[in-house]
Protein backbone atom coordinates (compact mmCIF):
# COMPACT_ATOMS: atom_id res chain seq x y z
CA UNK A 1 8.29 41.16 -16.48
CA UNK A 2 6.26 40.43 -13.88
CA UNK A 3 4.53 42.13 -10.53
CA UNK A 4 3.95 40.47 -7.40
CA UNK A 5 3.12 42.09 -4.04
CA UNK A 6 3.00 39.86 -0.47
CA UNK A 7 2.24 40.75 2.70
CA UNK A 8 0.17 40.08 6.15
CA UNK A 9 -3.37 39.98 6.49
CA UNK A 10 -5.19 42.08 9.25
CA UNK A 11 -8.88 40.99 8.77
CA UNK A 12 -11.56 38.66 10.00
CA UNK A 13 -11.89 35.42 8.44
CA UNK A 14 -15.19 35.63 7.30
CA UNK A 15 -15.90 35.78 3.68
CA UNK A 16 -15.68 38.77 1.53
CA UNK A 17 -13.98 41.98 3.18
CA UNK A 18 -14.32 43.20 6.44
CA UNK A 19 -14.34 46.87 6.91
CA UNK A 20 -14.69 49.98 9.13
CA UNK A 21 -17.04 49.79 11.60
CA UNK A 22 -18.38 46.59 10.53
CA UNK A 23 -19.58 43.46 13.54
CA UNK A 24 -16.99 41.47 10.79
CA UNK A 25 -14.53 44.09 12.06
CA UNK A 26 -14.87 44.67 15.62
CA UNK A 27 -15.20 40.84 16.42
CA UNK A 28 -12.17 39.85 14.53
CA UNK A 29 -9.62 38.19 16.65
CA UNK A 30 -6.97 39.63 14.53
CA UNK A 31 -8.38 43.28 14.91
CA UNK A 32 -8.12 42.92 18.58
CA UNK A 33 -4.54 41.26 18.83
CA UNK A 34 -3.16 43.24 16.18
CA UNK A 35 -1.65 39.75 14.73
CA UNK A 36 -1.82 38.74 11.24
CA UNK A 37 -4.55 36.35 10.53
CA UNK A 38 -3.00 35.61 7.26
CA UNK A 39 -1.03 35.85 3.91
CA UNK A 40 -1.97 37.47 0.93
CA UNK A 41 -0.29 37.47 -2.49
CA UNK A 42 -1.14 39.42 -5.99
CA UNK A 43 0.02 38.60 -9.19
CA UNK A 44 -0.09 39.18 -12.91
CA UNK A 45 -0.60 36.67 -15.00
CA UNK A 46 1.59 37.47 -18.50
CA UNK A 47 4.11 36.03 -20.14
CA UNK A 48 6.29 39.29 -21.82
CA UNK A 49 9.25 39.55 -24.00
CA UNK A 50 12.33 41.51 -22.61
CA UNK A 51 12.90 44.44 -25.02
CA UNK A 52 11.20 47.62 -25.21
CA UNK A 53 8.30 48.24 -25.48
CA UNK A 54 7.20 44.53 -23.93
CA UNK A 55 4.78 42.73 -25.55
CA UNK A 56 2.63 40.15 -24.46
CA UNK A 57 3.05 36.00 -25.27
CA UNK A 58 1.15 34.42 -23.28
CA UNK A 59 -1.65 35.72 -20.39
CA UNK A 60 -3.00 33.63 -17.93
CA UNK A 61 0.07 32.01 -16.52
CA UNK A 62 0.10 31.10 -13.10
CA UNK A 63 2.78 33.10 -10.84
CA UNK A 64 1.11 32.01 -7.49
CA UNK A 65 1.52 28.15 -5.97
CA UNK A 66 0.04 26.14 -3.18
CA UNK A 67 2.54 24.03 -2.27
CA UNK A 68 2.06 21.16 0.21
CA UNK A 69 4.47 20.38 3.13
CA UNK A 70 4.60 16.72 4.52
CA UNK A 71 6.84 15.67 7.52
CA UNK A 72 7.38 11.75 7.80
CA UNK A 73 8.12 9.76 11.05
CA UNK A 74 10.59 7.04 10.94
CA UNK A 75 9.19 3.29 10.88
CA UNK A 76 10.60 0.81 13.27
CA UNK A 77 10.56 -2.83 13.16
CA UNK A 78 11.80 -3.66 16.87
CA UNK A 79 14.55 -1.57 17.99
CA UNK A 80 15.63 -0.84 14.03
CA UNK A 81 15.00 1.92 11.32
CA UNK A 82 13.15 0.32 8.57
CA UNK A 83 12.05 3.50 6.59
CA UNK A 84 9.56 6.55 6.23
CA UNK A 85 6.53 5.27 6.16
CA UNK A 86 4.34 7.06 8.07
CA UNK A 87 3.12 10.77 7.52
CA UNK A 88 3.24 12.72 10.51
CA UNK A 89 1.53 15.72 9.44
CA UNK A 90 1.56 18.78 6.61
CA UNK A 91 0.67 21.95 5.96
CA UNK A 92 -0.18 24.33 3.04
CA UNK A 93 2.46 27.21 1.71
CA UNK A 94 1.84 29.80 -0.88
CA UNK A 95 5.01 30.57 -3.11
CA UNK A 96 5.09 32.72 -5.94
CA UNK A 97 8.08 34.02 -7.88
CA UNK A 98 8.57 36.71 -10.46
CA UNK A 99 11.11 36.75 -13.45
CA UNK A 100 12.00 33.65 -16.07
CA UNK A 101 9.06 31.37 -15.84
CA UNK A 102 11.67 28.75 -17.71
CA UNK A 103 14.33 28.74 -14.64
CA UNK A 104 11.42 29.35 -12.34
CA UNK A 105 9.77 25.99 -13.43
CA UNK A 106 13.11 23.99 -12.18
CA UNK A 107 13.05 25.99 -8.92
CA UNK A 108 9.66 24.86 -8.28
CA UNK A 109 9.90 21.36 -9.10
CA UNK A 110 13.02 21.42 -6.32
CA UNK A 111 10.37 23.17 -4.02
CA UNK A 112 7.97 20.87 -4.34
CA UNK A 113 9.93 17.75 -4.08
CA UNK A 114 12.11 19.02 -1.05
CA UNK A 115 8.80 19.72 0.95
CA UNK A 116 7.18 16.50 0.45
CA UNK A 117 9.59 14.73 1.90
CA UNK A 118 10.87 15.82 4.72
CA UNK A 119 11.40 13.88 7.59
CA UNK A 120 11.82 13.83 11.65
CA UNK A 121 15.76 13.05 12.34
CA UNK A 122 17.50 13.84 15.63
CA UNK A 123 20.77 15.70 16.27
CA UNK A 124 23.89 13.40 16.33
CA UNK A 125 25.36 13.32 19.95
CA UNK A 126 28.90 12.86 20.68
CA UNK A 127 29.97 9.66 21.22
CA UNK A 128 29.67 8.69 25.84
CA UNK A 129 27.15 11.81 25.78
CA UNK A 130 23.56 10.87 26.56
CA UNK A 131 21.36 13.89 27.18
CA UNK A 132 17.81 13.06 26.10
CA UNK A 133 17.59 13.22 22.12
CA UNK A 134 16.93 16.03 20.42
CA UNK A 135 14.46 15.90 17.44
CA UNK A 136 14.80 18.02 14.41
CA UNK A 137 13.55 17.88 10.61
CA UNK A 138 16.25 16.82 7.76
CA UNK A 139 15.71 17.01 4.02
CA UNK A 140 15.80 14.13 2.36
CA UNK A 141 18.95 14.54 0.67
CA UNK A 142 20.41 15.19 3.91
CA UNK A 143 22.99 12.82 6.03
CA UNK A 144 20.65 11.43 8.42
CA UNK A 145 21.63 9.59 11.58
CA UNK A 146 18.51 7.49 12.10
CA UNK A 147 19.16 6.12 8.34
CA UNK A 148 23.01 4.71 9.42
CA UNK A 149 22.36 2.19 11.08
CA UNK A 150 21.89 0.97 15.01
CA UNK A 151 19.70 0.10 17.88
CA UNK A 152 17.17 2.76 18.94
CA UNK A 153 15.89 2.25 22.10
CA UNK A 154 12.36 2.06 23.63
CA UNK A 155 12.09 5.63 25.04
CA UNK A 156 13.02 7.07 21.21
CA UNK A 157 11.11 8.03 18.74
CA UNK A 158 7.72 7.02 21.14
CA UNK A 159 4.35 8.06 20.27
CA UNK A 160 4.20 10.88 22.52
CA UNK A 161 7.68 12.46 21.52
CA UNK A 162 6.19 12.32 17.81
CA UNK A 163 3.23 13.88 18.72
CA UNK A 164 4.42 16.56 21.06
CA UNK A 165 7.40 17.62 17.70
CA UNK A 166 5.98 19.87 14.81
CA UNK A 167 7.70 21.50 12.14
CA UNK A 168 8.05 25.35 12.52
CA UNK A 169 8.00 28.10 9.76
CA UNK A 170 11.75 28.30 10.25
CA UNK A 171 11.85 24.90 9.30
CA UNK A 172 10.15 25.54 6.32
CA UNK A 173 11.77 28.32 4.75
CA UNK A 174 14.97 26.40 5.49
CA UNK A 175 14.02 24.15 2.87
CA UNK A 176 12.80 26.59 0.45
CA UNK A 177 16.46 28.04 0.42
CA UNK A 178 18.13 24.77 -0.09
CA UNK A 179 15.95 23.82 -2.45
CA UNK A 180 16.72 27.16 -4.71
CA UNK A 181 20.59 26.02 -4.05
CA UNK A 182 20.54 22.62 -4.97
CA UNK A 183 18.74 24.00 -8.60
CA UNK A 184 21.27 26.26 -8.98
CA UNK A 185 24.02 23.97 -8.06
CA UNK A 186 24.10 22.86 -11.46
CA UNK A 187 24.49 26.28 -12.57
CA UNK A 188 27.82 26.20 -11.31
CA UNK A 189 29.73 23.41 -13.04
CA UNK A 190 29.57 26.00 -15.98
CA UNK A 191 30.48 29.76 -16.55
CA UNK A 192 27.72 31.97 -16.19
CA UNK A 193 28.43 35.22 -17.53
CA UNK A 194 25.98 38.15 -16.72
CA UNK A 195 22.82 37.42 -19.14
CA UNK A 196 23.43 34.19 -18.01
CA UNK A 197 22.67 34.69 -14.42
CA UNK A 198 20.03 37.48 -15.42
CA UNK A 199 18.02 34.19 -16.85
CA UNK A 200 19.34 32.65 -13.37
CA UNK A 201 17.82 35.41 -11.30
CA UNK A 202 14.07 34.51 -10.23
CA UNK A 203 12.99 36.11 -6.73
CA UNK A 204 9.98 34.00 -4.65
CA UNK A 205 8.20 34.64 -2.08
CA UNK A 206 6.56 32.32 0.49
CA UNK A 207 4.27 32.24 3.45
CA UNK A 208 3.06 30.20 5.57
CA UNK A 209 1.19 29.18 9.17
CA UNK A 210 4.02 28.27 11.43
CA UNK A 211 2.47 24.73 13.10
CA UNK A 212 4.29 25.37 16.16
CA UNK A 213 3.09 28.43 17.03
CA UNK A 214 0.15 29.06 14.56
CA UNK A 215 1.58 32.44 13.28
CA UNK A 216 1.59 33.60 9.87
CA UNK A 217 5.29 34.02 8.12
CA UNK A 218 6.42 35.49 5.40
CA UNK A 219 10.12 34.86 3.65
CA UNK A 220 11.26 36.60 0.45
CA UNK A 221 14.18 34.91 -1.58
CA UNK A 222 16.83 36.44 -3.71
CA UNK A 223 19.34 34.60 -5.98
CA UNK A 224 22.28 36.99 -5.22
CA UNK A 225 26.04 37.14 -7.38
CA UNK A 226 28.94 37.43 -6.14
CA UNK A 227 32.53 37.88 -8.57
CA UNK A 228 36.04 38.20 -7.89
CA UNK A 229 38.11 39.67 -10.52
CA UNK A 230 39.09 36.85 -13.32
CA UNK A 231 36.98 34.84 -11.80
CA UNK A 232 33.09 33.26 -13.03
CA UNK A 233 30.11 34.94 -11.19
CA UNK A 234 29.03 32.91 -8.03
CA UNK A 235 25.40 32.80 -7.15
CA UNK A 236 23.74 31.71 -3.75
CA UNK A 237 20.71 32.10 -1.88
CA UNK A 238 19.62 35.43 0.29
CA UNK A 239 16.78 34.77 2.54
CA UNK A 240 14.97 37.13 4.59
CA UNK A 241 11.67 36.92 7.10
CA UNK A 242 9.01 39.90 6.06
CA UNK A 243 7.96 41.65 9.16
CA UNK A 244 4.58 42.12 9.64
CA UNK A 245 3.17 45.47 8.14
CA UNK A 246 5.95 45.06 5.66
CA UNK A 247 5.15 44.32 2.19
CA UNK A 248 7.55 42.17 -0.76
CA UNK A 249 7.64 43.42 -3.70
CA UNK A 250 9.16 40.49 -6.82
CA UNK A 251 9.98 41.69 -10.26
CA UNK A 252 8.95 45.49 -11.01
CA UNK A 253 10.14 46.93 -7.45
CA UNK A 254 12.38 49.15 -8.19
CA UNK A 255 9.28 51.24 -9.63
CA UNK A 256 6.88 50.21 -7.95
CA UNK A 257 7.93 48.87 -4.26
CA UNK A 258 7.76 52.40 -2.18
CA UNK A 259 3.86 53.30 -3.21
CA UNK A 260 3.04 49.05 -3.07
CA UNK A 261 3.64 49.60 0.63
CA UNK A 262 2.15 53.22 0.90
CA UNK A 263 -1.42 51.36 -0.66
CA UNK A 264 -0.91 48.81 2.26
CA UNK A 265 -0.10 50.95 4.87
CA UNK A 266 -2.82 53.63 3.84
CA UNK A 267 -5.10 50.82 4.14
CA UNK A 268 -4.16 49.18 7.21
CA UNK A 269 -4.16 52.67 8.96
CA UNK A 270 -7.85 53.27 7.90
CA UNK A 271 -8.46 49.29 9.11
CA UNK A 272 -9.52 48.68 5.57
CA UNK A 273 -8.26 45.31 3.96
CA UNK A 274 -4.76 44.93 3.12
CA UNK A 275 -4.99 42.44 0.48
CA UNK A 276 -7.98 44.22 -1.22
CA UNK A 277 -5.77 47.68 -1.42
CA UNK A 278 -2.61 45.74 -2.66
CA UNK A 279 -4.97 43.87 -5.65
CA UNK A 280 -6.18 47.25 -6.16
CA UNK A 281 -2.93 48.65 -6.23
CA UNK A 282 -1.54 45.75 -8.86
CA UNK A 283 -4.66 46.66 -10.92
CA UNK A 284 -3.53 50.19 -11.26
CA UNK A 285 -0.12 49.23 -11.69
CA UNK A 286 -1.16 47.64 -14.99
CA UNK A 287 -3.12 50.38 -16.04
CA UNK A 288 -0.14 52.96 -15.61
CA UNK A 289 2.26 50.59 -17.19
CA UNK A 290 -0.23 49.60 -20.32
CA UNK A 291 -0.72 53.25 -20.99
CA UNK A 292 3.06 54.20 -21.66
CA UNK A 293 2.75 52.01 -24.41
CA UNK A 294 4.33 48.55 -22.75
CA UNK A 295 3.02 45.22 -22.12
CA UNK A 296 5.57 44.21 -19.04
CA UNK A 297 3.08 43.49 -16.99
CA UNK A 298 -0.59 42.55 -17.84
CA UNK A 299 -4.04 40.77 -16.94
CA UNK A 300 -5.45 38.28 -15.85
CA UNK A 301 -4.43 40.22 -11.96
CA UNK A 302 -5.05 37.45 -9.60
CA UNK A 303 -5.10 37.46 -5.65
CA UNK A 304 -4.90 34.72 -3.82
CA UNK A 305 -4.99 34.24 0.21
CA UNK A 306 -3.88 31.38 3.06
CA UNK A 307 -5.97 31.84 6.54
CA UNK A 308 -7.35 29.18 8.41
CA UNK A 309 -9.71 28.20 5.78
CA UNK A 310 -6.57 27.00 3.88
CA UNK A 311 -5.47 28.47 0.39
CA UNK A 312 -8.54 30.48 -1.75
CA UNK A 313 -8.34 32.39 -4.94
CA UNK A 314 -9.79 35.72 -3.60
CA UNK A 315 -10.18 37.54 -6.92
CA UNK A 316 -9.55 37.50 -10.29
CA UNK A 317 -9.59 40.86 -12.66
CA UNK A 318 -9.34 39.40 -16.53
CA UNK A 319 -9.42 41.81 -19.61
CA UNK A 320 -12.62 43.34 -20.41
CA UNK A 321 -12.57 41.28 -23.99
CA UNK A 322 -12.87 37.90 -21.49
């Protein structure tokens, strides 16, 4: 099993923790705007079988990712598409997932390989139409227009439309859900019966900086089942944007989701740090969990943070016998 708990930063970026009545506090930008100055996520770190009581395999294993985004602008020789040479820009994500660390392995690798490659396309316009083009990001195993052939013209694809387009967090989290589709696609050329989509069944969660408009977001990610009667189960891809104050909860939730976001809104209301009361709150977690005589969920407890410094490892609680 496994307990992770996501959610929005509230404040200042120095280092360490900012809290009541502190000069950190009061001349925080995000403590006067009330916006999120950043993602947090907390994690275990075990590896546990599934029967009861769990044991512990393995501790130690990471459950918390920085991912890197890169966008690349097409490469014209005249008025034709060579290729994707050229990075336009990139940006950092943290993803973490809870549940089979085998199927969540192939998940990431299709994470990871969709995000580095995406690339600036443009919308296909109907044939005698010409309203000025209209950029947009594809994936790479996407049908792209500019890759079919043709004569682009001087005024597209120019330095100045490439600099003025960014990716945006929607963007993003687009990706992320196709990217948990096309690993499951081969899922469904077989019969998955109900253990099998159990295994199938690994929740992430990812957040990010939108580059467009420099605001934190947070997406959760479900892999959801759907049956008709004689038939296989179906799986696909639920994806929904965390609002801010709003914490997600992967793998223990049902237990432990309502008082994960009393600890965060306790502390936000007393203008303490979030991310320090949710690490606290995973901490505890363990302890309650350890002393009914299981091993679900275990230490190392790791939190880990994406601001404008980029991605840090905040803190790190390992068993007293490390």
């Amino acid at each position: 099993m496994t307990l992770v708990v996501a959610g929005y930063m509230f404040d200042g970026p120095p280092a360490g923790y900012a809290w009541l009545g502190s000069a950190a506090t009061r001349g925080s930008r995000a403590a006067r705007t009330s916006e999120p100055n950043g993602i947090f996520i907390v994690a275990d770190s075990t590896i546990s079988t599934t029967g009861s009581p769990s044991q512990t395999l393995l501790s130690g294993f990471r459950k918390i990712y920085d991912v890197r985004a890169t966008l690349w602008q097409p490469y014209f020789i005249g008025e034709y598409f060579k290729d994707y040479r050229t990075e336009h820009s990139s940006c950092q994500l943290l993803v973490a997932f809870a549940g089979s660390t085998l199927t969540a392995q192939h998940y990431l690798n299709s994470i990871t390989t969709h995000l580095q490659n995406l690339r600036i396309s443009h919308r296909q316009r109907p044939m005698g139409q010409f309203e000025p083009i209209e950029y947009v990001v594809r994936l790479e195993c996407e049908k792209n227009p500019v890759e079919s052939g043709g004569v682009f013209s001087d005024n597209t694809y120019t330095p100045n439309d490439m600099e003025a387009f960014q990716l945006t967090a929607d963007d993003l989290a687009r990706a992320i859900q196709h990217s948990l589709e096309h690993a499951l696609s081969t899922a469904k050329k077989y019969k998955v019966d109900k253990q099998g989509f159990d295994s199938l069944n690994t929740p992430f969660v990812a957040g990010m900086r939108c580059p467009t408009t420099k605001k934190y977001r947070l997406f959760r990610f479900d892999i959801l089942e759907t049956s008709n009667p004689g038939e296989p189960l179906s799986m696909y891809v639920d994806m929904i944007a965390i609002a801010p104050l709003q914490v997600a909860v992967l793998g223990m939730s049902g237990r432990f989701d309502k008082r994960a976001q009393a600890a965060y809104d306790s502390a936000f209301s007393a203008n303490r740090s979030t991310q320090k009361a949710c690490f606290d709150f995973l901490q505890q977690a363990i302890d309650e969990v350890q002393k009914g005589g299981s091993k679900a969920i275990d230490l190392p407890a790791v939190l880990k943070t994406l601001d404008e410094r980029g991605v840090t490892k905040e803190l790190v609680r390992a068993p007293e016998s490390e």
